[in-house]
PDB file of N, CA and C in Angstrom:
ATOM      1  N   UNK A   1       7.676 -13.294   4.191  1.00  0.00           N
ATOM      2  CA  UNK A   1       7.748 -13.356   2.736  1.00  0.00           C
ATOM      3  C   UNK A   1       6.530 -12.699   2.091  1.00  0.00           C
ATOM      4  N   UNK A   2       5.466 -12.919   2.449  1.00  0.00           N
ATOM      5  CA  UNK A   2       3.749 -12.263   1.931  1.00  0.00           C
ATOM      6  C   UNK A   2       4.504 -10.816   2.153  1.00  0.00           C
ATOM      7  N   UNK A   3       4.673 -10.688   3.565  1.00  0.00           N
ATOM      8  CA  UNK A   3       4.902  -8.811   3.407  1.00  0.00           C
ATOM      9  C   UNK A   3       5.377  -8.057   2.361  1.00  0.00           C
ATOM     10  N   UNK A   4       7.057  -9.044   2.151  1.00  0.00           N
ATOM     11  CA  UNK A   4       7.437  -8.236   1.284  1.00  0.00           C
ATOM     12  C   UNK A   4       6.779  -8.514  -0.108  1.00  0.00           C
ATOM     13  N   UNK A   5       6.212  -9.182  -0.232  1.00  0.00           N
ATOM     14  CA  UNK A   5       5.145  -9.154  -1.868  1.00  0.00           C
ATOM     15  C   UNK A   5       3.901  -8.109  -2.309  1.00  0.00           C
ATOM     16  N   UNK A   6       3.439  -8.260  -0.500  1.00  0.00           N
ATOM     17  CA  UNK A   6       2.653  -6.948  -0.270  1.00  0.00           C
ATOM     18  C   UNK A   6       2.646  -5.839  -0.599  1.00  0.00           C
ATOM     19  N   UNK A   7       4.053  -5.172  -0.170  1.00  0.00           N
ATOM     20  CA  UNK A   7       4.846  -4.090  -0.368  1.00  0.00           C
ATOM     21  C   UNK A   7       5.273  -4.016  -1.207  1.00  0.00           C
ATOM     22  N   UNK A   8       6.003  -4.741  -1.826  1.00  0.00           N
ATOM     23  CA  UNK A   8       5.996  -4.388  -3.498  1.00  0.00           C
ATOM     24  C   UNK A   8       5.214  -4.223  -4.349  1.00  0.00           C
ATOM     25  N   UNK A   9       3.635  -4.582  -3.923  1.00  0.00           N
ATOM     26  CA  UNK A   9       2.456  -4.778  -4.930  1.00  0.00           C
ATOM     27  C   UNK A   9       2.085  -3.412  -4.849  1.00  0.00           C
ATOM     28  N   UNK A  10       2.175  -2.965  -3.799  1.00  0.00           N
ATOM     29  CA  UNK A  10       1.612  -1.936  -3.394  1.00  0.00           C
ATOM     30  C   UNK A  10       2.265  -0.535  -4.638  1.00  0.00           C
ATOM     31  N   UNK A  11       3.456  -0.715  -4.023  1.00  0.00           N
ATOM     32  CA  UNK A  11       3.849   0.387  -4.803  1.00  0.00           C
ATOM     33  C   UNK A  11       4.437   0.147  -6.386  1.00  0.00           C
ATOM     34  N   UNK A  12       4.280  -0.813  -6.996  1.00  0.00           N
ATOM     35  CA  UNK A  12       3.553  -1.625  -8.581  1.00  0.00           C
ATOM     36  C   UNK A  12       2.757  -0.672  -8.371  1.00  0.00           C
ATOM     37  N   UNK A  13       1.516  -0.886  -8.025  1.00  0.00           N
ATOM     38  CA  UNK A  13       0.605  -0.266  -8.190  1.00  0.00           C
ATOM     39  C   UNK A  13      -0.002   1.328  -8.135  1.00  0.00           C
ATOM     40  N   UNK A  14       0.408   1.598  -7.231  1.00  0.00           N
ATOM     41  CA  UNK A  14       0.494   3.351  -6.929  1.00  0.00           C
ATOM     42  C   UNK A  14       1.504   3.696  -8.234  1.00  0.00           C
ATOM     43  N   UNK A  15       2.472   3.533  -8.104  1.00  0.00           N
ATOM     44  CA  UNK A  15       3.237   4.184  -9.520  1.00  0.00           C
ATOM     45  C   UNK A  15       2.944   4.066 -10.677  1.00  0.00           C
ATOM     46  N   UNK A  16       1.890   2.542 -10.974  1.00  0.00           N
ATOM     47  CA  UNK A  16       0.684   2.862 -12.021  1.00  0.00           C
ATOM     48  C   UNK A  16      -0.277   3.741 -12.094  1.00  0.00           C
ATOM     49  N   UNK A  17      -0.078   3.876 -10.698  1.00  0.00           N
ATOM     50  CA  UNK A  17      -1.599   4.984 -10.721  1.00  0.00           C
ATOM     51  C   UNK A  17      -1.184   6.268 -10.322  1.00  0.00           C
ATOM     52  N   UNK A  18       0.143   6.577 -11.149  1.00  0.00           N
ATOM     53  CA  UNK A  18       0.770   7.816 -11.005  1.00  0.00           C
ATOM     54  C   UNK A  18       0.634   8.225  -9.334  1.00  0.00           C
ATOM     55  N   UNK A  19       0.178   8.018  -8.358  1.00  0.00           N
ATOM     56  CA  UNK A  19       0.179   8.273  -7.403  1.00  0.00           C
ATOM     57  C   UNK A  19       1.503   8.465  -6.192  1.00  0.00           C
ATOM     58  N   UNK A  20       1.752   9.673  -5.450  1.00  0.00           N
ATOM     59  CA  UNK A  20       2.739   9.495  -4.318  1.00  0.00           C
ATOM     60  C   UNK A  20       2.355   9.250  -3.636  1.00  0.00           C
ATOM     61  N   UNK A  21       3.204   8.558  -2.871  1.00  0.00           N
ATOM     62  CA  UNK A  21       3.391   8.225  -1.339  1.00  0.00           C
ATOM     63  C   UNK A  21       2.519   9.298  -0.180  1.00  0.00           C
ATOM     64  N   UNK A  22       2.709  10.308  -0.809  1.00  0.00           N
ATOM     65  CA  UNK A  22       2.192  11.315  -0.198  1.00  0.00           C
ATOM     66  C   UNK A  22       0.633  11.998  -0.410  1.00  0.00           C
ATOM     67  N   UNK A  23       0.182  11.371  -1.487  1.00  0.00           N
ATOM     68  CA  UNK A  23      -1.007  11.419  -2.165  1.00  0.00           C
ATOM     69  C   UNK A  23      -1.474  10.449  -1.138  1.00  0.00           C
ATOM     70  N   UNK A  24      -0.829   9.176  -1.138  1.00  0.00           N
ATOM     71  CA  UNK A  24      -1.650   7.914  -1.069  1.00  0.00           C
ATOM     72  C   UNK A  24      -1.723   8.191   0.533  1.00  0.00           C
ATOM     73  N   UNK A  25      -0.871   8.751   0.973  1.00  0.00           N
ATOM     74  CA  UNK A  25      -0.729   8.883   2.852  1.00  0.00           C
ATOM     75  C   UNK A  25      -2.312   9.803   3.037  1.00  0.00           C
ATOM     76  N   UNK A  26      -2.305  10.780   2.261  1.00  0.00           N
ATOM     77  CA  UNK A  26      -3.354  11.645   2.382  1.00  0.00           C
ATOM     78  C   UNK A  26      -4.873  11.243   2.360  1.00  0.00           C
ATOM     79  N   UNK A  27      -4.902  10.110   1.288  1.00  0.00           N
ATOM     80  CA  UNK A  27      -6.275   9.630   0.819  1.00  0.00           C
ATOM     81  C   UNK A  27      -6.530   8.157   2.303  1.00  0.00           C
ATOM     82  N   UNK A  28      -5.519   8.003   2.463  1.00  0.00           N
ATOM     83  CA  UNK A  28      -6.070   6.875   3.531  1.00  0.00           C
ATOM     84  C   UNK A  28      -5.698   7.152   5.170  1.00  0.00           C
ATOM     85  N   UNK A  29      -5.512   8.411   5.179  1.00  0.00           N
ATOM     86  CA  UNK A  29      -4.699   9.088   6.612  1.00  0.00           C
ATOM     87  C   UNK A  29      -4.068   8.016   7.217  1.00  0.00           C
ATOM     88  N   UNK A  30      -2.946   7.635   6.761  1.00  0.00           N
ATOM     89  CA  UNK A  30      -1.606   7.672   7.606  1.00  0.00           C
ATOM     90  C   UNK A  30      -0.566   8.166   6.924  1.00  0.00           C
ATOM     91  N   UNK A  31       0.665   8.158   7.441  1.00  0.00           N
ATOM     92  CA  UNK A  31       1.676   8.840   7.579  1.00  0.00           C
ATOM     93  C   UNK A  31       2.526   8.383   6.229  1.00  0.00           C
ATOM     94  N   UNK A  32       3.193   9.460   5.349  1.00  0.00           N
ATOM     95  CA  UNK A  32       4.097   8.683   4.193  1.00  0.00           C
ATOM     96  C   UNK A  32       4.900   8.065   4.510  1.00  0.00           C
ATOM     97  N   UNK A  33       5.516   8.368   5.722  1.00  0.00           N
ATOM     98  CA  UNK A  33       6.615   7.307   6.298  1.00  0.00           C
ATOM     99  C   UNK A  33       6.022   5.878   6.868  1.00  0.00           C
ATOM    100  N   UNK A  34       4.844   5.920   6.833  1.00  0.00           N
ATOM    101  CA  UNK A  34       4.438   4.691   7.421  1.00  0.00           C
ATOM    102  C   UNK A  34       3.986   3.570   6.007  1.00  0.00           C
ATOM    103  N   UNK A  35       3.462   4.323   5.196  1.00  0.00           N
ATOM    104  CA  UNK A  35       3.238   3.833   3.384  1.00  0.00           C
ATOM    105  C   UNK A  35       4.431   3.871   2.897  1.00  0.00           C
ATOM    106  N   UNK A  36       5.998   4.008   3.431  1.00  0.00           N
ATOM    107  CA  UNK A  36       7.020   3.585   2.899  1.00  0.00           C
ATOM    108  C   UNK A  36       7.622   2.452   3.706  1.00  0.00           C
ATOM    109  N   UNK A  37       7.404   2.265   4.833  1.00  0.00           N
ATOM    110  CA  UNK A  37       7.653   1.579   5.551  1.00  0.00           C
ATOM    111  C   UNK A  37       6.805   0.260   5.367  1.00  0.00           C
ATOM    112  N   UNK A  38       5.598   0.012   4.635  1.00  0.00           N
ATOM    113  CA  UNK A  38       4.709  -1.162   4.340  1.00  0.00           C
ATOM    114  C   UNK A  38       5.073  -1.123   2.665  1.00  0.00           C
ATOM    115  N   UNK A  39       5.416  -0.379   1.745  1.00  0.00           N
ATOM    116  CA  UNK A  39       6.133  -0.765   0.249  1.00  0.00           C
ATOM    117  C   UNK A  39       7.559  -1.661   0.821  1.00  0.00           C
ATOM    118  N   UNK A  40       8.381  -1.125   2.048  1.00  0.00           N
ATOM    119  CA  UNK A  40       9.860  -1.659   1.713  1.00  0.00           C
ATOM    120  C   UNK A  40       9.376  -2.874   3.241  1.00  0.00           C
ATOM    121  N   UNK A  41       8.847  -2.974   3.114  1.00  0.00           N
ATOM    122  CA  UNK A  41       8.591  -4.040   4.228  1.00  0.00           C
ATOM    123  C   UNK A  41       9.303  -4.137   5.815  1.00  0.00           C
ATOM    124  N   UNK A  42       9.065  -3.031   5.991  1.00  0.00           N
ATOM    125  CA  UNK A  42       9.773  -3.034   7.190  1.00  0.00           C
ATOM    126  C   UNK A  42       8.971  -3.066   8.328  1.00  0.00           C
ATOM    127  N   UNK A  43       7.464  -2.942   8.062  1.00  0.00           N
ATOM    128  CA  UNK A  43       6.342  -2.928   9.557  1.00  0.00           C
ATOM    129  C   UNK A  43       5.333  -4.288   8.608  1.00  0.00           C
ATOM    130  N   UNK A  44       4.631  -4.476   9.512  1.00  0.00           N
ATOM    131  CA  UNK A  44       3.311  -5.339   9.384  1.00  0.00           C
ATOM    132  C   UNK A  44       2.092  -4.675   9.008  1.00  0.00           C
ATOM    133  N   UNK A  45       1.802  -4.590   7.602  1.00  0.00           N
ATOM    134  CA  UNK A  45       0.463  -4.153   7.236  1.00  0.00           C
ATOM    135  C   UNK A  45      -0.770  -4.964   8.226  1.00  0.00           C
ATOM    136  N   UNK A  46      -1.853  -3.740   8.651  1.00  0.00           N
ATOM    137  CA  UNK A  46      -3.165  -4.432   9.389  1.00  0.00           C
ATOM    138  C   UNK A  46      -3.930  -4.634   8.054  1.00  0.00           C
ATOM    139  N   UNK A  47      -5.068  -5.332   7.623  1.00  0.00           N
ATOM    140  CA  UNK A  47      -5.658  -5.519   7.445  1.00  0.00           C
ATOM    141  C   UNK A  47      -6.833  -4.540   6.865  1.00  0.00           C
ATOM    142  N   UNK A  48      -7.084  -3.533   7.907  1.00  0.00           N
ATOM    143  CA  UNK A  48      -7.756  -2.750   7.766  1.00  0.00           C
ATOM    144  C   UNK A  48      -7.157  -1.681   6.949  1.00  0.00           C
ATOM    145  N   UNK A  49      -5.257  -1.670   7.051  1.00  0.00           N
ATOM    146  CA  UNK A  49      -4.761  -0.349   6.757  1.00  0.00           C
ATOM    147  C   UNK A  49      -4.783  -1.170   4.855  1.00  0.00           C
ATOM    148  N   UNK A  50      -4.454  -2.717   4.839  1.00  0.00           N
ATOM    149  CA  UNK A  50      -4.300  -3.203   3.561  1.00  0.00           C
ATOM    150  C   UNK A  50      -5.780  -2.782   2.693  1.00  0.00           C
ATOM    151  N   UNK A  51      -6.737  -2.626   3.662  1.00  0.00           N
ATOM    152  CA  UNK A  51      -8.228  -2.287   2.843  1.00  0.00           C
ATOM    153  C   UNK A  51      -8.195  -1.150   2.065  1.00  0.00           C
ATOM    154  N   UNK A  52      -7.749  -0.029   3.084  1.00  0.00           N
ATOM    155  CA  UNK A  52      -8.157   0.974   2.628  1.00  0.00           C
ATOM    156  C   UNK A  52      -7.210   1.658   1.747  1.00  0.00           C
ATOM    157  N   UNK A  53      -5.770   0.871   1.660  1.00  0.00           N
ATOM    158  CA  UNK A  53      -4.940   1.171   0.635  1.00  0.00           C
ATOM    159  C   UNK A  53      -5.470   0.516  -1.553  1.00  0.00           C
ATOM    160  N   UNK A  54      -6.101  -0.189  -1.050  1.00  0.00           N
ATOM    161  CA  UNK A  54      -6.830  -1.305  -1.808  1.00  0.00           C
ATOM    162  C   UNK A  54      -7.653  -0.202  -2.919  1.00  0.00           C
ATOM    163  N   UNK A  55      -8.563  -0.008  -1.954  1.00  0.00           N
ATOM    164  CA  UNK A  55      -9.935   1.085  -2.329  1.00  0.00           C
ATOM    165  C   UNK A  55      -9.361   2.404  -2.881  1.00  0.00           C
ATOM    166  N   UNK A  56      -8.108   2.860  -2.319  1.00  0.00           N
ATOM    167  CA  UNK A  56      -7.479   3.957  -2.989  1.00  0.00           C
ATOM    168  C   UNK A  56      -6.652   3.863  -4.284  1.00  0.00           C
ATOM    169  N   UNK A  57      -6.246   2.194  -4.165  1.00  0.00           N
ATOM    170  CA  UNK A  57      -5.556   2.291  -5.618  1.00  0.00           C
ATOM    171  C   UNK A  57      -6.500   1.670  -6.616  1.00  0.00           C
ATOM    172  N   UNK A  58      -7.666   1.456  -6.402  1.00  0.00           N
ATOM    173  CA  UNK A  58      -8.794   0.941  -7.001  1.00  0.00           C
ATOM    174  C   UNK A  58      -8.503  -0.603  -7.472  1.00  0.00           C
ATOM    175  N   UNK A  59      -8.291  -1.131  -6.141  1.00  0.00           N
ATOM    176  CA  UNK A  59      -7.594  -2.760  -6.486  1.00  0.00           C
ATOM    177  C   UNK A  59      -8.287  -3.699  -5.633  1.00  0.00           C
ATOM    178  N   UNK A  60      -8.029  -4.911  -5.857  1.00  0.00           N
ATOM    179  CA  UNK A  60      -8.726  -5.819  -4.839  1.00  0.00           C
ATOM    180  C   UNK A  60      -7.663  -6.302  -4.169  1.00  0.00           C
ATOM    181  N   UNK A  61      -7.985  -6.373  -2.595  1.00  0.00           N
ATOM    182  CA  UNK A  61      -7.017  -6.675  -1.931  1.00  0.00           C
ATOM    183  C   UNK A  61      -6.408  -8.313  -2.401  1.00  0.00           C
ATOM    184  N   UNK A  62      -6.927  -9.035  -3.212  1.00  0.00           N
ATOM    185  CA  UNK A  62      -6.823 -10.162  -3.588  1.00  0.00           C
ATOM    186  C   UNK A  62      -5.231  -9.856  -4.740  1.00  0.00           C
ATOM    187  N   UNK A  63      -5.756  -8.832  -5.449  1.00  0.00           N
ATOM    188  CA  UNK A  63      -4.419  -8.522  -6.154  1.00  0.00           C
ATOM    189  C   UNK A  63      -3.198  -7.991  -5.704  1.00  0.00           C
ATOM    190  N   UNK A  64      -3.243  -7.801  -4.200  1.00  0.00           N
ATOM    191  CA  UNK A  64      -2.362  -7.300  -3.545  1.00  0.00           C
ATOM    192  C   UNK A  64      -1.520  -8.211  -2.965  1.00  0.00           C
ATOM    193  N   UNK A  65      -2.474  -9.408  -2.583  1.00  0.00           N
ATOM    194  CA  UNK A  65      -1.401 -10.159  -2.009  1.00  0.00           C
ATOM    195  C   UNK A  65      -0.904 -11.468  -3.021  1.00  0.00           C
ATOM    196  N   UNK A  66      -1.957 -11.489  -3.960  1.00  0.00           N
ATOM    197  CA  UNK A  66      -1.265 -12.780  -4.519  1.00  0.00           C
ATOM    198  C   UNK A  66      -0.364 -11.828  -5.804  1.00  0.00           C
TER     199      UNK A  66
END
């Protein structure tokens, strides 16, 4: 259930921040298919990958998950 809140926050947020998938794959090197795959909840965000998605959308990971 967190995941998929995760994943939706996520991309809330990037589409505020005018940002693609493909932008956002670029700024935190991984794969757009893998940043679509953690918006629609289909893999397990790490921690580390939730950080550095965080720092790119200029958010606190705190707003990500709650």
């Amino acid at each position: 259930m967190l995941n998929k809140k995760v994943g939706l926050r996520i991309k809330q947020f990037r589409i505020k921040k005018a940002i693609t998938q493909i932008e956002l794959s670029k700024l935190i090197g991984i794969s757009q298919a893998e940043i679509s795959r953690i918006e629609n909840s289909a893999t397990q965000i790490t921690l580390y990958d939730l950080e550095k998605i965080s720092k790119a959308l200029d958010v606190t990971i705190a707003s990500l998950i709650n």
